[in-house]
C-alpha atoms as a PDB file:
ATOM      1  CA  UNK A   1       0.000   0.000   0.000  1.00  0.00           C
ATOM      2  CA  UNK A   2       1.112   3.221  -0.635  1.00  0.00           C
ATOM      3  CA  UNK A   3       1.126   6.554   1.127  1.00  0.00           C
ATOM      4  CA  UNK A   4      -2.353   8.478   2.158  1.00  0.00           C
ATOM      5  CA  UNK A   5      -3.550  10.728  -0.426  1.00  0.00           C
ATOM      6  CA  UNK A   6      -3.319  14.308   0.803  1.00  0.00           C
ATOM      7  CA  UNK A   7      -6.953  16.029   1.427  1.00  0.00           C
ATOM      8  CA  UNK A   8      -6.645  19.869   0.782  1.00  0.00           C
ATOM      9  CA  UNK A   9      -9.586  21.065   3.404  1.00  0.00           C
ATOM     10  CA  UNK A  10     -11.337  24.324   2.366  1.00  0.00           C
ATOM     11  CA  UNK A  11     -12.495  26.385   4.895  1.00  0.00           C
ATOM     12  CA  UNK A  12     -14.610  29.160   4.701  1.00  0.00           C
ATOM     13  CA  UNK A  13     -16.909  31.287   2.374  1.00  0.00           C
ATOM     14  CA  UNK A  14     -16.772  30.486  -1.272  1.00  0.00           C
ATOM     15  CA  UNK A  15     -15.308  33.256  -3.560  1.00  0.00           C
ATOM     16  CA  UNK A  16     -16.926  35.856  -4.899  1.00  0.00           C
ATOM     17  CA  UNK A  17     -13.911  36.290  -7.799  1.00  0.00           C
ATOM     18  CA  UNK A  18     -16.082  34.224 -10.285  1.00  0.00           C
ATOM     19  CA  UNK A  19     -15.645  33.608 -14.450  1.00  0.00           C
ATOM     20  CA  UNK A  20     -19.651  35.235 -14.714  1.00  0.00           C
ATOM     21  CA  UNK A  21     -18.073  38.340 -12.098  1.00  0.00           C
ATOM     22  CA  UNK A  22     -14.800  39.026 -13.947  1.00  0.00           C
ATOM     23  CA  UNK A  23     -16.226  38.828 -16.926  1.00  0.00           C
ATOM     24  CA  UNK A  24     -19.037  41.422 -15.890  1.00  0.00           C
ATOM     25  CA  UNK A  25     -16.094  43.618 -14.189  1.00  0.00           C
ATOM     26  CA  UNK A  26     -14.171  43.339 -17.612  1.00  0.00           C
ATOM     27  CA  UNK A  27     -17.216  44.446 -19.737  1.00  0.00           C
ATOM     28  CA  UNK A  28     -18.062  47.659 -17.718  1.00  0.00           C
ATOM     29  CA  UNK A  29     -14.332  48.230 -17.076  1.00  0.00           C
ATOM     30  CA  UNK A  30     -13.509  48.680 -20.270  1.00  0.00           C
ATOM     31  CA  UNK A  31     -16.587  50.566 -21.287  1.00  0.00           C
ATOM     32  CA  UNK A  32     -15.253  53.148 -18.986  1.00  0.00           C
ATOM     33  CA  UNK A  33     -17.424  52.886 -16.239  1.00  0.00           C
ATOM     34  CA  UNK A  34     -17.021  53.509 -12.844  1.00  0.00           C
ATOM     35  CA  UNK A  35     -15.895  51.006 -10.027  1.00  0.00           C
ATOM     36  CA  UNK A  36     -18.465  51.567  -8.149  1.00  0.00           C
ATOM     37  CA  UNK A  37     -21.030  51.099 -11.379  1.00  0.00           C
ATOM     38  CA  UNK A  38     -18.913  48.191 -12.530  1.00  0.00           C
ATOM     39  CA  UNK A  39     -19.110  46.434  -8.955  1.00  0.00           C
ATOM     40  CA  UNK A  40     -22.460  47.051  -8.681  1.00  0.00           C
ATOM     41  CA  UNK A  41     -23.524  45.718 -12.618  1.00  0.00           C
ATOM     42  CA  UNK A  42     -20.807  42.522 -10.927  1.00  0.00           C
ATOM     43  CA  UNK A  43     -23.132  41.799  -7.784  1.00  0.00           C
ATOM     44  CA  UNK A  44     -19.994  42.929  -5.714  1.00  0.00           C
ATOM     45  CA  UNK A  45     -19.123  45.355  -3.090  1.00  0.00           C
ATOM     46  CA  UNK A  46     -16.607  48.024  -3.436  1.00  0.00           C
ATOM     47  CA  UNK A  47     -14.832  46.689  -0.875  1.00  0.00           C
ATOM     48  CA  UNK A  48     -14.344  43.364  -2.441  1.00  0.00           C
ATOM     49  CA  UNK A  49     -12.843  44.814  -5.742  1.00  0.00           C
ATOM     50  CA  UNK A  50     -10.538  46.842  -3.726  1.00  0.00           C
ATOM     51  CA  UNK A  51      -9.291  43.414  -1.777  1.00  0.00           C
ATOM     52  CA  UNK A  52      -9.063  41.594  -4.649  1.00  0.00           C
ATOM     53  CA  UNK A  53      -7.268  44.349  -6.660  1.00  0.00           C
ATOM     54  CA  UNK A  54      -4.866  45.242  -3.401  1.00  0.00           C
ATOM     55  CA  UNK A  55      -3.856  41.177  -2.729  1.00  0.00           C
ATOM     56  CA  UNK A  56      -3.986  39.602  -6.119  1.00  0.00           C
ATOM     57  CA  UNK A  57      -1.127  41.164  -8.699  1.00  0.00           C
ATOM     58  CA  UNK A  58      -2.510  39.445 -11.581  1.00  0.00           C
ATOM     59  CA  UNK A  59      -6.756  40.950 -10.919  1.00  0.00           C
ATOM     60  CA  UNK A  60      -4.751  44.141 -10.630  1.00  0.00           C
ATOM     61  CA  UNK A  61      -2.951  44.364 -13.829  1.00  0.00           C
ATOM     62  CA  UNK A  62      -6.129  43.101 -15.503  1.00  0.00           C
ATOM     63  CA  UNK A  63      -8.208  46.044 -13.683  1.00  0.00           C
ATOM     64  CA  UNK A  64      -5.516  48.237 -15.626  1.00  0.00           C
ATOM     65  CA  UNK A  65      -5.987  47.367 -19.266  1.00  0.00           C
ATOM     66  CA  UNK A  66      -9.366  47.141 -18.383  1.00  0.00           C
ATOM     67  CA  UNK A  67      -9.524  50.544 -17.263  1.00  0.00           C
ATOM     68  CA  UNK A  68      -6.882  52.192 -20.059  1.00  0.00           C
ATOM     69  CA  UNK A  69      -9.386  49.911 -22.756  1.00  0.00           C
ATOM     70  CA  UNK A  70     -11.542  52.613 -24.079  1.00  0.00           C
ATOM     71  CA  UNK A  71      -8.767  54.931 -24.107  1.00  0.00           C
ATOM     72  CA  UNK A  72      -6.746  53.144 -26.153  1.00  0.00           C
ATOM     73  CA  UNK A  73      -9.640  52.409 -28.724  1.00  0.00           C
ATOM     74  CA  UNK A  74     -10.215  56.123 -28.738  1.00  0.00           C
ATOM     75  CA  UNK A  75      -6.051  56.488 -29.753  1.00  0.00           C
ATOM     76  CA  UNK A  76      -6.706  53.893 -32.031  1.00  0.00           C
ATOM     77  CA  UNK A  77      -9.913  55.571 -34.204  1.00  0.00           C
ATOM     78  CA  UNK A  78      -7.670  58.926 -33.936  1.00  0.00           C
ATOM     79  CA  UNK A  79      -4.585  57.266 -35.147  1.00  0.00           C
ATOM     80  CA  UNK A  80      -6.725  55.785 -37.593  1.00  0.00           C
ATOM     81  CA  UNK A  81      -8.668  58.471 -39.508  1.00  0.00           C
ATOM     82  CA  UNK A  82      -5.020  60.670 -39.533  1.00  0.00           C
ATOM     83  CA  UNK A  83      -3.746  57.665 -41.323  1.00  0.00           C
ATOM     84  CA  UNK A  84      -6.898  57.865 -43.844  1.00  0.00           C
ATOM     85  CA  UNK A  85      -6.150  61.367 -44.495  1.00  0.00           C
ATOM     86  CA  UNK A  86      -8.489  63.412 -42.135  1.00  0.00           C
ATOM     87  CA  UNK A  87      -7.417  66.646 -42.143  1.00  0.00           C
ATOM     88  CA  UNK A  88      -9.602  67.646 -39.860  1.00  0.00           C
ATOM     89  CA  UNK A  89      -8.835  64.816 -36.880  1.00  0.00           C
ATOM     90  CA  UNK A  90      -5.095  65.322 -37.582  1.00  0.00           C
ATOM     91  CA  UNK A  91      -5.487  69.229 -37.139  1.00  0.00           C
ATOM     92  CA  UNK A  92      -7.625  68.405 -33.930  1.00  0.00           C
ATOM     93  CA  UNK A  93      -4.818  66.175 -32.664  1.00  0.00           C
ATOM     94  CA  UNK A  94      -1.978  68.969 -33.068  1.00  0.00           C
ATOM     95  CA  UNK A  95      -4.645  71.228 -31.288  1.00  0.00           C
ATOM     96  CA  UNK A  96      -4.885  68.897 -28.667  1.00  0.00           C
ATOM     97  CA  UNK A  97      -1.204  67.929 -27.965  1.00  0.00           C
ATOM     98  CA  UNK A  98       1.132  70.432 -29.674  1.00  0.00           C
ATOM     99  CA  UNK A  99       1.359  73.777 -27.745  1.00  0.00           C
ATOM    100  CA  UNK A 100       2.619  75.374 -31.230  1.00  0.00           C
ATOM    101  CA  UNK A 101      -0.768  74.056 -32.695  1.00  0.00           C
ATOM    102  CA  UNK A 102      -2.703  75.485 -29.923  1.00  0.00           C
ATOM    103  CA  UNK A 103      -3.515  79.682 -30.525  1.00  0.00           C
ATOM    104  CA  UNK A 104      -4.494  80.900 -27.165  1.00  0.00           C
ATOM    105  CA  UNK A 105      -6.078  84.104 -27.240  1.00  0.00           C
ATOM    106  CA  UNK A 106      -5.353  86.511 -24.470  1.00  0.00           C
ATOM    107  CA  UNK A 107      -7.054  90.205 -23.905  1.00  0.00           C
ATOM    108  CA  UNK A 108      -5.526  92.396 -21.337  1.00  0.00           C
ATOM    109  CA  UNK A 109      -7.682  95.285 -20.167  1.00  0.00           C
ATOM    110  CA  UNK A 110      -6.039  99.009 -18.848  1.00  0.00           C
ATOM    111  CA  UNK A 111      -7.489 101.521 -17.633  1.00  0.00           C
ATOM    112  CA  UNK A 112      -6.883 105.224 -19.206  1.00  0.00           C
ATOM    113  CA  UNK A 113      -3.158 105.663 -20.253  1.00  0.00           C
ATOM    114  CA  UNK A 114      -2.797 101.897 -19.686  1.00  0.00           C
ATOM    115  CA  UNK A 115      -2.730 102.176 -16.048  1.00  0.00           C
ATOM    116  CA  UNK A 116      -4.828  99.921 -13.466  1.00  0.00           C
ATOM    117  CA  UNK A 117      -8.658  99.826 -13.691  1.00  0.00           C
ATOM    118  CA  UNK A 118     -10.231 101.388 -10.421  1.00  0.00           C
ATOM    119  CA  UNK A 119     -13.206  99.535  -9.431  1.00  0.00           C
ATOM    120  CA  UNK A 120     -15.893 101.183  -7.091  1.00  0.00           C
ATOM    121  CA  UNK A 121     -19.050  99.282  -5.757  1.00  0.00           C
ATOM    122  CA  UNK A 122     -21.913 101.444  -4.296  1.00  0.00           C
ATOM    123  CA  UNK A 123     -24.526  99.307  -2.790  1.00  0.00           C
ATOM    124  CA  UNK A 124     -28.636 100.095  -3.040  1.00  0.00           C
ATOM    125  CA  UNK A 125     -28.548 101.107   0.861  1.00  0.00           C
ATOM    126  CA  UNK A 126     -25.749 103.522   0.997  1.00  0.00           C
END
């Protein structure tokens, strides 16, 4: 005869960190939704994500991508249409990240001969 098999004994409640749950989380996640949305669309509590997220390395790196998902689609359309030839998305996108694409208008206000303005307030009562 040989040895006794070992018997792994599994205490306590079942987990909550389910296919049908990350799945859900994944879904909303990358939609851009909220954690607090997401979790509750999941059947979880907040503070169940956050446990999950703060002791399991691998749930947190998925959160990530999850959560950078929608942005990177987003880079992706952009990247896209400048590659089609949109003139109008590519001159949006120099807008949007190239301070030398990006007029900013500024109007300065003097008073006479350029000096300060001198406000005075006179209320109804006085």
């Amino acid at each position: 005869m040989g040895r006794p098999k070992k018997v792994k004994i599994v205490s306590g409640r079942p987990t909550k960190m389910t296919k049908e749950v990350l799945e859900k989380l994944e879904y909303y996640l990358s939609r851009g939704v909220s954690v607090i949305s997401a979790c509750g669309f999941a059947g979880i509590d907040n503070s169940t994500f956050y446990d999950w997220k703060n002791n399991n390395k691998d749930f947190a790196n998925k959160v990530e991508i999850w959560q950078n998902a929608l942005s990177t689609k987003a880079q992706l359309v952009i990247a896209d249409s400048i590659e089609e030839g949109d003139k109008d998305t590519a001159k949006w996108f120099k807008e949007k990240t190239d301070k030398r694409y990006n007029p900013k208008h500024m109007t300065e206000v003097t008073g006479a001969d350029g000096g300060a303005i001198n406000l005075a307030f006179k209320w109804e009562d006085e």
